[in-house]
PDB file of N, CA and C in Angstrom:
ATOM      1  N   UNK A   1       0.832  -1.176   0.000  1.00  0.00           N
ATOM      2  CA  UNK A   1       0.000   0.000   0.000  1.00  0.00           C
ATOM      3  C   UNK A   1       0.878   1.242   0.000  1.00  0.00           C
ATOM      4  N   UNK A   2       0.883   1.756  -0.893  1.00  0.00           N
ATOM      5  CA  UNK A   2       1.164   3.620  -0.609  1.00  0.00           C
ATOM      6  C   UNK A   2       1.567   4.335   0.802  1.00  0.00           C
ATOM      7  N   UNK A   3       2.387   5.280   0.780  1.00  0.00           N
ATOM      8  CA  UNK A   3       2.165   5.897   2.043  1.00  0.00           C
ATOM      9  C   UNK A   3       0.751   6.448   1.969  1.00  0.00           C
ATOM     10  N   UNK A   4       0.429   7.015   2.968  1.00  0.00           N
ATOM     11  CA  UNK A   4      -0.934   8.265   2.977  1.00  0.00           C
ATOM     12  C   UNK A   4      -0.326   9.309   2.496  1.00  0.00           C
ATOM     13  N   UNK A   5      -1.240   9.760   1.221  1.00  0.00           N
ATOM     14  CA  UNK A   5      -1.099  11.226   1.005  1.00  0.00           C
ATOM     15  C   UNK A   5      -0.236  10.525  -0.374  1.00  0.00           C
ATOM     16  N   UNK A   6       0.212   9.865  -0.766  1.00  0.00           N
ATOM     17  CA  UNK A   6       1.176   9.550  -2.506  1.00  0.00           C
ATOM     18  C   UNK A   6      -0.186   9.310  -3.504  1.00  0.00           C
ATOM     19  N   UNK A   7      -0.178  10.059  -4.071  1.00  0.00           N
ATOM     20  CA  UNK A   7      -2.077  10.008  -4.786  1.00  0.00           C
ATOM     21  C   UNK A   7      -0.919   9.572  -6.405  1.00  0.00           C
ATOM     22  N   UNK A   8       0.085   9.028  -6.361  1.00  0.00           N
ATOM     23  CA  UNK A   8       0.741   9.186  -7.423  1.00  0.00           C
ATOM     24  C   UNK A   8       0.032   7.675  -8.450  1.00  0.00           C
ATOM     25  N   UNK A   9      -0.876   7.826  -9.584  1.00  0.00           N
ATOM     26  CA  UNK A   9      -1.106   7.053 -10.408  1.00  0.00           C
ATOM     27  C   UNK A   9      -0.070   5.920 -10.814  1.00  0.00           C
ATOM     28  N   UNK A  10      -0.211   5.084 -11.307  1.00  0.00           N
ATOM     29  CA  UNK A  10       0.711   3.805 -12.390  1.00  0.00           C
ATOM     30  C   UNK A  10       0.978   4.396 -13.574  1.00  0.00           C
ATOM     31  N   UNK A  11       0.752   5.271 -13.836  1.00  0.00           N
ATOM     32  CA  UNK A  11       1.221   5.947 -14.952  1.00  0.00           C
ATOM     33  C   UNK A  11       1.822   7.752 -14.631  1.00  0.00           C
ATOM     34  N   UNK A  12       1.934   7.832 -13.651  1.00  0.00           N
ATOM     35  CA  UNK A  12       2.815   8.765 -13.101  1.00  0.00           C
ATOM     36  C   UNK A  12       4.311   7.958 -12.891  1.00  0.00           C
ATOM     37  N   UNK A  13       4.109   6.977 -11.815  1.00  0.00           N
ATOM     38  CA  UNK A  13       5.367   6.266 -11.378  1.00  0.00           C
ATOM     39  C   UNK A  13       5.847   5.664 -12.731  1.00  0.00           C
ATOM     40  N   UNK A  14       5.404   5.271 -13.560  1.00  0.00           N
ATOM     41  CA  UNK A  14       5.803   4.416 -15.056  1.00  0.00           C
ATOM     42  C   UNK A  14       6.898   5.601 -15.597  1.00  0.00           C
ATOM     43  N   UNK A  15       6.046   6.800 -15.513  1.00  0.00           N
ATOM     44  CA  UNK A  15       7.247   7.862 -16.292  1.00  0.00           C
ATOM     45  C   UNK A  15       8.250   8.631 -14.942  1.00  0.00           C
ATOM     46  N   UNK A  16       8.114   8.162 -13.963  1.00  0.00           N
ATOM     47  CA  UNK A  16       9.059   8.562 -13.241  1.00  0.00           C
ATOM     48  C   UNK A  16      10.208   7.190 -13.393  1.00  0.00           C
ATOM     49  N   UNK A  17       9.640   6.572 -13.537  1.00  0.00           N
ATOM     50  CA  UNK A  17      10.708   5.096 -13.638  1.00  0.00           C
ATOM     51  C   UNK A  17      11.410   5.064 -14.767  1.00  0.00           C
ATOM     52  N   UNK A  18      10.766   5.601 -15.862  1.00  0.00           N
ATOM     53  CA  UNK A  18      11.080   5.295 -17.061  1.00  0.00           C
ATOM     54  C   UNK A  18      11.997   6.446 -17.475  1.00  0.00           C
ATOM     55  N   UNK A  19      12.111   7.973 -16.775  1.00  0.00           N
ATOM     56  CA  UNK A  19      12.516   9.255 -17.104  1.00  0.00           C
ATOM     57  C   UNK A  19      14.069   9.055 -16.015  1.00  0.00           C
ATOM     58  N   UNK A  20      13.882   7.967 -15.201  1.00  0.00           N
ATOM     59  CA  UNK A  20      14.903   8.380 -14.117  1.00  0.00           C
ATOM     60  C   UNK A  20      15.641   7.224 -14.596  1.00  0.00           C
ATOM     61  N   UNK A  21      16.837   7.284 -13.517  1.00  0.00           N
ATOM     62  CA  UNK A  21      18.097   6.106 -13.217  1.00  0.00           C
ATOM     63  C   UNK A  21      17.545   4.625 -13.368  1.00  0.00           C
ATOM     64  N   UNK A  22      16.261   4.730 -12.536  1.00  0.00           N
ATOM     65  CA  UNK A  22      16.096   3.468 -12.120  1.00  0.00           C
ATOM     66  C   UNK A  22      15.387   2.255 -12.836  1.00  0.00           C
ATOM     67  N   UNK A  23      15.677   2.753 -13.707  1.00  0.00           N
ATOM     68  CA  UNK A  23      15.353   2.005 -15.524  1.00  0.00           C
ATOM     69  C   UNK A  23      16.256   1.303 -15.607  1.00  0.00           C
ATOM     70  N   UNK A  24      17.717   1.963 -15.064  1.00  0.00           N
ATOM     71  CA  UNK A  24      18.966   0.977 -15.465  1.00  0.00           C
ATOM     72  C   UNK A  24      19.074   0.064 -14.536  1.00  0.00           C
ATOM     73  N   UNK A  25      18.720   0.019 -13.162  1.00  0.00           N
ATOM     74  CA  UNK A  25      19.468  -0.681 -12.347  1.00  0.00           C
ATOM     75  C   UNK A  25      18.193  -1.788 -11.711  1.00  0.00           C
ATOM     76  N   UNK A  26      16.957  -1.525 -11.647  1.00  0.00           N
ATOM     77  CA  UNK A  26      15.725  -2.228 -11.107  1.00  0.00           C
ATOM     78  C   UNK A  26      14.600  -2.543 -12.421  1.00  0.00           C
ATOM     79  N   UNK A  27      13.546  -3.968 -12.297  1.00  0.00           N
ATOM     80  CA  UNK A  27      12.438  -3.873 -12.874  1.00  0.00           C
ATOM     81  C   UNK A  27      12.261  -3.079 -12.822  1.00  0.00           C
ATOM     82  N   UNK A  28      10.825  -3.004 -13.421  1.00  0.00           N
ATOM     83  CA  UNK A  28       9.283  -1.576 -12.724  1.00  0.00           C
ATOM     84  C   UNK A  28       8.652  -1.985 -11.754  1.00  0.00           C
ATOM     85  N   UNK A  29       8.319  -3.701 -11.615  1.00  0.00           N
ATOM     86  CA  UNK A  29       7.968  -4.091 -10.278  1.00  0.00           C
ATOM     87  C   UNK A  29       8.685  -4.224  -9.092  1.00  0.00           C
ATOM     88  N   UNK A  30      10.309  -4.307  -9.312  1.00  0.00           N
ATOM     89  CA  UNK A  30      10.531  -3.768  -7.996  1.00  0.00           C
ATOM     90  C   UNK A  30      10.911  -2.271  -7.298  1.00  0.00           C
ATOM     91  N   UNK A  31      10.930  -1.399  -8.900  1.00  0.00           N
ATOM     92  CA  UNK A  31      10.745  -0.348  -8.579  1.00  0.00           C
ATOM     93  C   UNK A  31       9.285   0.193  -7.736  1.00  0.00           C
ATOM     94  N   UNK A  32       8.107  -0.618  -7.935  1.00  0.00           N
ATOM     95  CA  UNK A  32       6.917  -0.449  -7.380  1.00  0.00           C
ATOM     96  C   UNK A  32       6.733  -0.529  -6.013  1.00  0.00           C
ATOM     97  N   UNK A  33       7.440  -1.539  -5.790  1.00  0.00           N
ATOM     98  CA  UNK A  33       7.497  -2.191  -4.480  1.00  0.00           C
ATOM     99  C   UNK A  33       8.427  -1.200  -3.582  1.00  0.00           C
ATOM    100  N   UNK A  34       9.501  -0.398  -3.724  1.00  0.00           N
ATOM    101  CA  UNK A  34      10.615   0.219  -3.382  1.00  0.00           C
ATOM    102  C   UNK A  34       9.874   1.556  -3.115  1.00  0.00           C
ATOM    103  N   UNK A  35       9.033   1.886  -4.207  1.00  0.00           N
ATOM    104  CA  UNK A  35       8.459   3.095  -3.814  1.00  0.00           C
ATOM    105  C   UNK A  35       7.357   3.372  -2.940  1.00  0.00           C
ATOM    106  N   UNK A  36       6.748   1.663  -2.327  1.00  0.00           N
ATOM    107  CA  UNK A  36       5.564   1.532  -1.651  1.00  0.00           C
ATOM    108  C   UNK A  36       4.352   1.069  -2.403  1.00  0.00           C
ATOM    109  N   UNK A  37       4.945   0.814  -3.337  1.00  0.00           N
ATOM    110  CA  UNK A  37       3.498   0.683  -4.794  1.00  0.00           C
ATOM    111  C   UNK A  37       3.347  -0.603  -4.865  1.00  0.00           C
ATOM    112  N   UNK A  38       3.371  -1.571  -4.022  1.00  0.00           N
ATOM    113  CA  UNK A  38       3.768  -3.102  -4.230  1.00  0.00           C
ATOM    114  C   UNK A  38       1.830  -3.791  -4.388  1.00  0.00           C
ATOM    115  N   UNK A  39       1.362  -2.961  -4.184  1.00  0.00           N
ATOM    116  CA  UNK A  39      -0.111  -3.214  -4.218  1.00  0.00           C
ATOM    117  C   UNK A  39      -0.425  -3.155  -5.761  1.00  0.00           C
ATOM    118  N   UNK A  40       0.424  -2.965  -6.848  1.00  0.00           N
ATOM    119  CA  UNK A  40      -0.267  -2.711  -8.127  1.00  0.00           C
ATOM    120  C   UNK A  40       0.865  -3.938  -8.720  1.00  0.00           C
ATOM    121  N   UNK A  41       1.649  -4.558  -8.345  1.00  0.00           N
ATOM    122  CA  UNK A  41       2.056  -5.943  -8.397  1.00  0.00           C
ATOM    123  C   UNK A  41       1.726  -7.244  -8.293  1.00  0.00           C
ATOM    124  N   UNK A  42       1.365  -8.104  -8.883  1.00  0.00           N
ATOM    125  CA  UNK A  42       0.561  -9.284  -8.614  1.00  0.00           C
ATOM    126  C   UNK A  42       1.067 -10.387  -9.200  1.00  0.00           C
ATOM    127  N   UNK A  43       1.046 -11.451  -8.705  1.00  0.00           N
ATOM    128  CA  UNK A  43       1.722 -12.549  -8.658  1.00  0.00           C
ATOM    129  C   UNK A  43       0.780 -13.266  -9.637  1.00  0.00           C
ATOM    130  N   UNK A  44       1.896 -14.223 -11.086  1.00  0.00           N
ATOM    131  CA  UNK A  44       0.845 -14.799 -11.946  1.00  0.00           C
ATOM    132  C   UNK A  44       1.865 -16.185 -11.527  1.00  0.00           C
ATOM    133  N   UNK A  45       0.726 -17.245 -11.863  1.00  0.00           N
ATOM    134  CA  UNK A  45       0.721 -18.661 -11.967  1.00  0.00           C
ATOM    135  C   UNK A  45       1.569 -18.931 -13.443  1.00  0.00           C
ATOM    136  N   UNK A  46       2.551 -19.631 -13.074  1.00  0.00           N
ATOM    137  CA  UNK A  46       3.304 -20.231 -14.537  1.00  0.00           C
ATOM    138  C   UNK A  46       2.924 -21.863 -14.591  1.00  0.00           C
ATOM    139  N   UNK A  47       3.048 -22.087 -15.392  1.00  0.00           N
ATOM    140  CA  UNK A  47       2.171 -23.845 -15.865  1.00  0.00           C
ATOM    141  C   UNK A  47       3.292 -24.613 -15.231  1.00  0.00           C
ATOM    142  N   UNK A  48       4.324 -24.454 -15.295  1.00  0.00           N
ATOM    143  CA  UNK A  48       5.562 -25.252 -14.187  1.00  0.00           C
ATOM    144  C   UNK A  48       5.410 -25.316 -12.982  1.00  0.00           C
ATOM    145  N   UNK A  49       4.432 -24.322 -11.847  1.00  0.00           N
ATOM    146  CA  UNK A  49       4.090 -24.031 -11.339  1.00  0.00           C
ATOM    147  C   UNK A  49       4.507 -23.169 -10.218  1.00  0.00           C
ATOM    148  N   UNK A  50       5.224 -22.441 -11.300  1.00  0.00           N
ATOM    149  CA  UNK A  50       6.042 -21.244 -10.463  1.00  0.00           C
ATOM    150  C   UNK A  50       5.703 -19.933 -10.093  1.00  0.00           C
ATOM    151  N   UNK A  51       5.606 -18.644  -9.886  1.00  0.00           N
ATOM    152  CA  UNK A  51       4.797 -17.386  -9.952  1.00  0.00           C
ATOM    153  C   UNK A  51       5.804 -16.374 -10.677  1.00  0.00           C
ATOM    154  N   UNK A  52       5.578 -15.509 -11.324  1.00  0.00           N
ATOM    155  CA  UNK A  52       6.206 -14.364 -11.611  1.00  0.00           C
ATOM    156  C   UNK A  52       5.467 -13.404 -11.466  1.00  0.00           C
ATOM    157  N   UNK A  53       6.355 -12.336 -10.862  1.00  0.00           N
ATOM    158  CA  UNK A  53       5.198 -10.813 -10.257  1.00  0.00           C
ATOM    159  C   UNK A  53       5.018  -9.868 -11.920  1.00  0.00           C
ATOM    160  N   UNK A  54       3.904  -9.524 -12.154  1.00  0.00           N
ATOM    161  CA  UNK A  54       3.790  -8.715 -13.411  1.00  0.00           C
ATOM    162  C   UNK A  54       3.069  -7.461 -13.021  1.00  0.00           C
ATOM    163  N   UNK A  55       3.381  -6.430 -13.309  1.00  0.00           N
ATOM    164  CA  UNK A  55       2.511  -5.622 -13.095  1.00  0.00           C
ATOM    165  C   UNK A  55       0.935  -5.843 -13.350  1.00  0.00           C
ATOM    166  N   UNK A  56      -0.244  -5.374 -12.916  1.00  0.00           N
ATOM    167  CA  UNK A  56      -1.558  -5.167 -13.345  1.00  0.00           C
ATOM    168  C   UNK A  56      -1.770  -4.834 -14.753  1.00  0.00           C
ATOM    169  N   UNK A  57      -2.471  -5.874 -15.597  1.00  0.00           N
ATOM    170  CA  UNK A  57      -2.371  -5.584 -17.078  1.00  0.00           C
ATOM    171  C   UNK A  57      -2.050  -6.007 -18.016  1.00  0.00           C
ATOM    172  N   UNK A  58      -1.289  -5.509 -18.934  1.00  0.00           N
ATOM    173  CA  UNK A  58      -0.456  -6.149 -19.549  1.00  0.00           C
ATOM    174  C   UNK A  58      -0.354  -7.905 -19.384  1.00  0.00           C
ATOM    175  N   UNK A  59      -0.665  -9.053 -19.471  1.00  0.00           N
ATOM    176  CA  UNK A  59       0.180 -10.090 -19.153  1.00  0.00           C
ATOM    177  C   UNK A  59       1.001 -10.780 -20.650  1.00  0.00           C
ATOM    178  N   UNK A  60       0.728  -9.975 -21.943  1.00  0.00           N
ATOM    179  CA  UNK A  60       0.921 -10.676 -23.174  1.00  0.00           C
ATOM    180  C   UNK A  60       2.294 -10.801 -22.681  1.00  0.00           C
ATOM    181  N   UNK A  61       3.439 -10.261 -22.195  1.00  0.00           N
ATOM    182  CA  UNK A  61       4.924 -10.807 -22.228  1.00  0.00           C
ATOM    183  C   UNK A  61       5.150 -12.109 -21.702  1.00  0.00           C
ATOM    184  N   UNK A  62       4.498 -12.622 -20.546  1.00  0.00           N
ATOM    185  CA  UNK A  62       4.346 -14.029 -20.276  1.00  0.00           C
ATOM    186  C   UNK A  62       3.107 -14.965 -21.010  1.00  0.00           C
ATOM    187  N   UNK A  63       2.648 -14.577 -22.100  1.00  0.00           N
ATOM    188  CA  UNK A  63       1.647 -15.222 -22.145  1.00  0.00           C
ATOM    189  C   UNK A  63       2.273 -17.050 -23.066  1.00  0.00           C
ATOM    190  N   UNK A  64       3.496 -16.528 -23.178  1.00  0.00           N
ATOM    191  CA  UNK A  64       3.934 -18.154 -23.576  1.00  0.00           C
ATOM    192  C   UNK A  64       5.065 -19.130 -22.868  1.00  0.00           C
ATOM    193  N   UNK A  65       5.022 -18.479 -21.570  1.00  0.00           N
ATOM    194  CA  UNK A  65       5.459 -19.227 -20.493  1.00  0.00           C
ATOM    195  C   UNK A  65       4.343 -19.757 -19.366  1.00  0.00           C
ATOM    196  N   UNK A  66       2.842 -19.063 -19.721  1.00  0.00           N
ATOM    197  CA  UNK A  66       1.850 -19.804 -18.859  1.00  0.00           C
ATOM    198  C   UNK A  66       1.102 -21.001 -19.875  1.00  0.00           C
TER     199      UNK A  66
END
């Protein structure tokens, strides 16, 4: 969960992630998590039966490992 008071959207933090450093050195999901945003992270089921965290959305990049 967010601190109280970070009203900052997934598409605010996307271009703060994406405009800053931390493009080079972290995911976006653990950039999410780092910033308190770990609530817009969610854990998908892989058919091996493993999990990978994906952001909300998007899942076509894993869609041929599930």
């Amino acid at each position: 969960m967010a601190k109280k008071g970070d009203k900052r959207t997934e598409k605010d933090l996307r271009e703060e992630y994406f405009d800053g450093p931390a493009s080079d050195t972290m995911s976006f999901e653990e950039f999410l998590i780092r910033q308190g945003h770990g609530d817009k992270v969610k854990p998908v089921k892989m058919a091996g039966g493993g999990e990978v965290y994906s952001v909300r959305g998007d899942m076509s990049y894993y869609k041929d490992l599930m």
